[in-house]
Protein backbone atom coordinates (compact mmCIF):
# COMPACT_ATOMS: atom_id res chain seq x y z
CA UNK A 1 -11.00 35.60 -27.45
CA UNK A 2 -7.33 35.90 -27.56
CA UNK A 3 -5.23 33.32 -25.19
CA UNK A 4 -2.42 34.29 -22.73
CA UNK A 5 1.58 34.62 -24.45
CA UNK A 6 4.29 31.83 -23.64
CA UNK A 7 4.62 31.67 -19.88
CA UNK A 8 1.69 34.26 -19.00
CA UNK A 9 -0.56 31.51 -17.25
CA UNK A 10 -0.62 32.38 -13.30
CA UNK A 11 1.16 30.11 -11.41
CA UNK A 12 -1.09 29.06 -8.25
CA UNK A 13 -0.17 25.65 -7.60
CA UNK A 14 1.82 22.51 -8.42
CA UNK A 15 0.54 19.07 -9.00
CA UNK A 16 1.56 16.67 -6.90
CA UNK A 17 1.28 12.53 -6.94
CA UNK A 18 1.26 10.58 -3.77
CA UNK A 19 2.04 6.99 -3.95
CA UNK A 20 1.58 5.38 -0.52
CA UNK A 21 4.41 2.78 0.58
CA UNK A 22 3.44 0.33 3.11
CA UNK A 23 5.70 -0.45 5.62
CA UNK A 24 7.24 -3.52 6.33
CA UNK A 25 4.80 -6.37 7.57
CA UNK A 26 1.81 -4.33 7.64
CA UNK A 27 -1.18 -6.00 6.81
CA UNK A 28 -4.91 -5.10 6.46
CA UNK A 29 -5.17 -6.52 10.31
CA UNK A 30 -2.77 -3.34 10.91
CA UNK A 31 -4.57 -1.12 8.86
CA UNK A 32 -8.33 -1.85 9.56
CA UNK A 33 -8.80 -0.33 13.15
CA UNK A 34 -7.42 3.14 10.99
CA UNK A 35 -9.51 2.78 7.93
CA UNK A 36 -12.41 4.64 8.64
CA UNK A 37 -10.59 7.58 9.96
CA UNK A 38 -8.29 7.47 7.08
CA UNK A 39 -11.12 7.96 4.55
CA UNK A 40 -12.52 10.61 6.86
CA UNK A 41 -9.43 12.39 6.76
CA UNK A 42 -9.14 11.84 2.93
CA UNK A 43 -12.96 13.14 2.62
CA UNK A 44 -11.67 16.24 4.21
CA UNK A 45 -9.05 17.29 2.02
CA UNK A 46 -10.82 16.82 -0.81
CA UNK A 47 -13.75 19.39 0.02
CA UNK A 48 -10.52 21.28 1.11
CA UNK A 49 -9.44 21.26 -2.69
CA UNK A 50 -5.88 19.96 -1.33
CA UNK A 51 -6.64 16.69 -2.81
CA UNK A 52 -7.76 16.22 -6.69
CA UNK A 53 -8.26 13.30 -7.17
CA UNK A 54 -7.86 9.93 -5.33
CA UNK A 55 -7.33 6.50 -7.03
CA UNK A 56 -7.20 2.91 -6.17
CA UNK A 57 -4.13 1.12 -7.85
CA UNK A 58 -4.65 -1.54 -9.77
CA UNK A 59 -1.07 -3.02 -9.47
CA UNK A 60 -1.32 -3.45 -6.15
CA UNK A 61 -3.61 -2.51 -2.55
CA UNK A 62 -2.72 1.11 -2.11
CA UNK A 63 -3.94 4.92 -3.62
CA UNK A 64 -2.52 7.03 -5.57
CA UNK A 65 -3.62 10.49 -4.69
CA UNK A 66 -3.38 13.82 -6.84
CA UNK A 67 -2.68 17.09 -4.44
CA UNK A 68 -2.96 20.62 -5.45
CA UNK A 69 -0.40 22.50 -2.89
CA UNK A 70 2.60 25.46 -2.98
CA UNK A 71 5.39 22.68 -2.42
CA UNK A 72 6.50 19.10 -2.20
CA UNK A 73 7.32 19.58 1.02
CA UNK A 74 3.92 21.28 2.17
CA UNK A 75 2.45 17.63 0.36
CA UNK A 76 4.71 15.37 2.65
CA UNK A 77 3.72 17.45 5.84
CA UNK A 78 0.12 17.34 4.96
CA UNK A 79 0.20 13.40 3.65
CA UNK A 80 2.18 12.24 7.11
CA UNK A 81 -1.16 13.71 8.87
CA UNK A 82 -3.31 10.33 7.72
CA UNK A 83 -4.02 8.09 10.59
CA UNK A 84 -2.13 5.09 8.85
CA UNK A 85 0.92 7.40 8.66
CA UNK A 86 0.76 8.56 11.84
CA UNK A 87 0.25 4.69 13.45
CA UNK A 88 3.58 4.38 11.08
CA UNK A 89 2.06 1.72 8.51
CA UNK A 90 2.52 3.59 6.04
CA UNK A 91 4.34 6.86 4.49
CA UNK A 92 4.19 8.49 1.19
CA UNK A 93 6.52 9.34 -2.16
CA UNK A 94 5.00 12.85 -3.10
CA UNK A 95 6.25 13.10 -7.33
CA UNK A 96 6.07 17.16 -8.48
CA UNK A 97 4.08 17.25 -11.81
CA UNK A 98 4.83 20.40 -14.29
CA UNK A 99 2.74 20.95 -17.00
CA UNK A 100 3.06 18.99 -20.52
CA UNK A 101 4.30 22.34 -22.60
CA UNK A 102 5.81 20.08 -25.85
CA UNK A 103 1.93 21.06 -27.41
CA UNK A 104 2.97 23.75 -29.92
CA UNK A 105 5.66 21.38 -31.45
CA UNK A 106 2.56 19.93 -32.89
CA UNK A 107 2.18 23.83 -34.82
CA UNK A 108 5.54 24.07 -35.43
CA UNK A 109 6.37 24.58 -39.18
CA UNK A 110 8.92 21.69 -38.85
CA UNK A 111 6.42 19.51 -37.69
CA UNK A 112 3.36 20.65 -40.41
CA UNK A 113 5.68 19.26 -43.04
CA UNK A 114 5.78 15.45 -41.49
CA UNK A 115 3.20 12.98 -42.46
């Protein structure tokens, strides 16, 4: 089995983070009436293969969400469509991922000779 050349990997999509950003004063008293449609909405792009994966943060209430779309600004169109955006509690920073492509330092002959 023989693996693509440099660059010969088909670019489908990017990789996109969301990191929600409450607004100002919200509170869960805002955001419960909106929670149930907000996971049904989130349930839905994930069978859609939009969304990757979907975390709870740990530093703080709130998700971090990974997307799978053609843009960043396809991701903040889509991510402005959950009910707590829309009822303006909340919006989103959408972070473009590329791929980590430093691996073949790690075969590079400068790099064989370090220990």
């Amino acid at each position: 089995m023989s693996l693509p050349a440099d660059n010969d990997f088909p670019e489908t999509t990017m990789r996109i983070l969301c990191l929600d950003i409450p607004a100002p004063g919200a509170t869960l008293e805002h955001y419960a009436p909106h929670l149930t449609a907000e996971a049904l909405h989130a349930w839905g792009l994930y069978k859609s293969g939009f969304i990757r994966d979907i975390y709870f943060r740990q530093d703080r209430p709130g998700v971090a969400i990974f997307l799978e779309c053609d843009t960043v600004e396809e991701a903040n169109n889509v991510m402005a469509e959950f009910p707590l955006a829309k009822a303006g509690l909340l919006t989103f920073e959408c972070i473009p991922l590329g791929s980590f492509i430093s691996w073949e330092n790690l075969f590079s002959a400068e790099f064989k000779h370090q220990e």
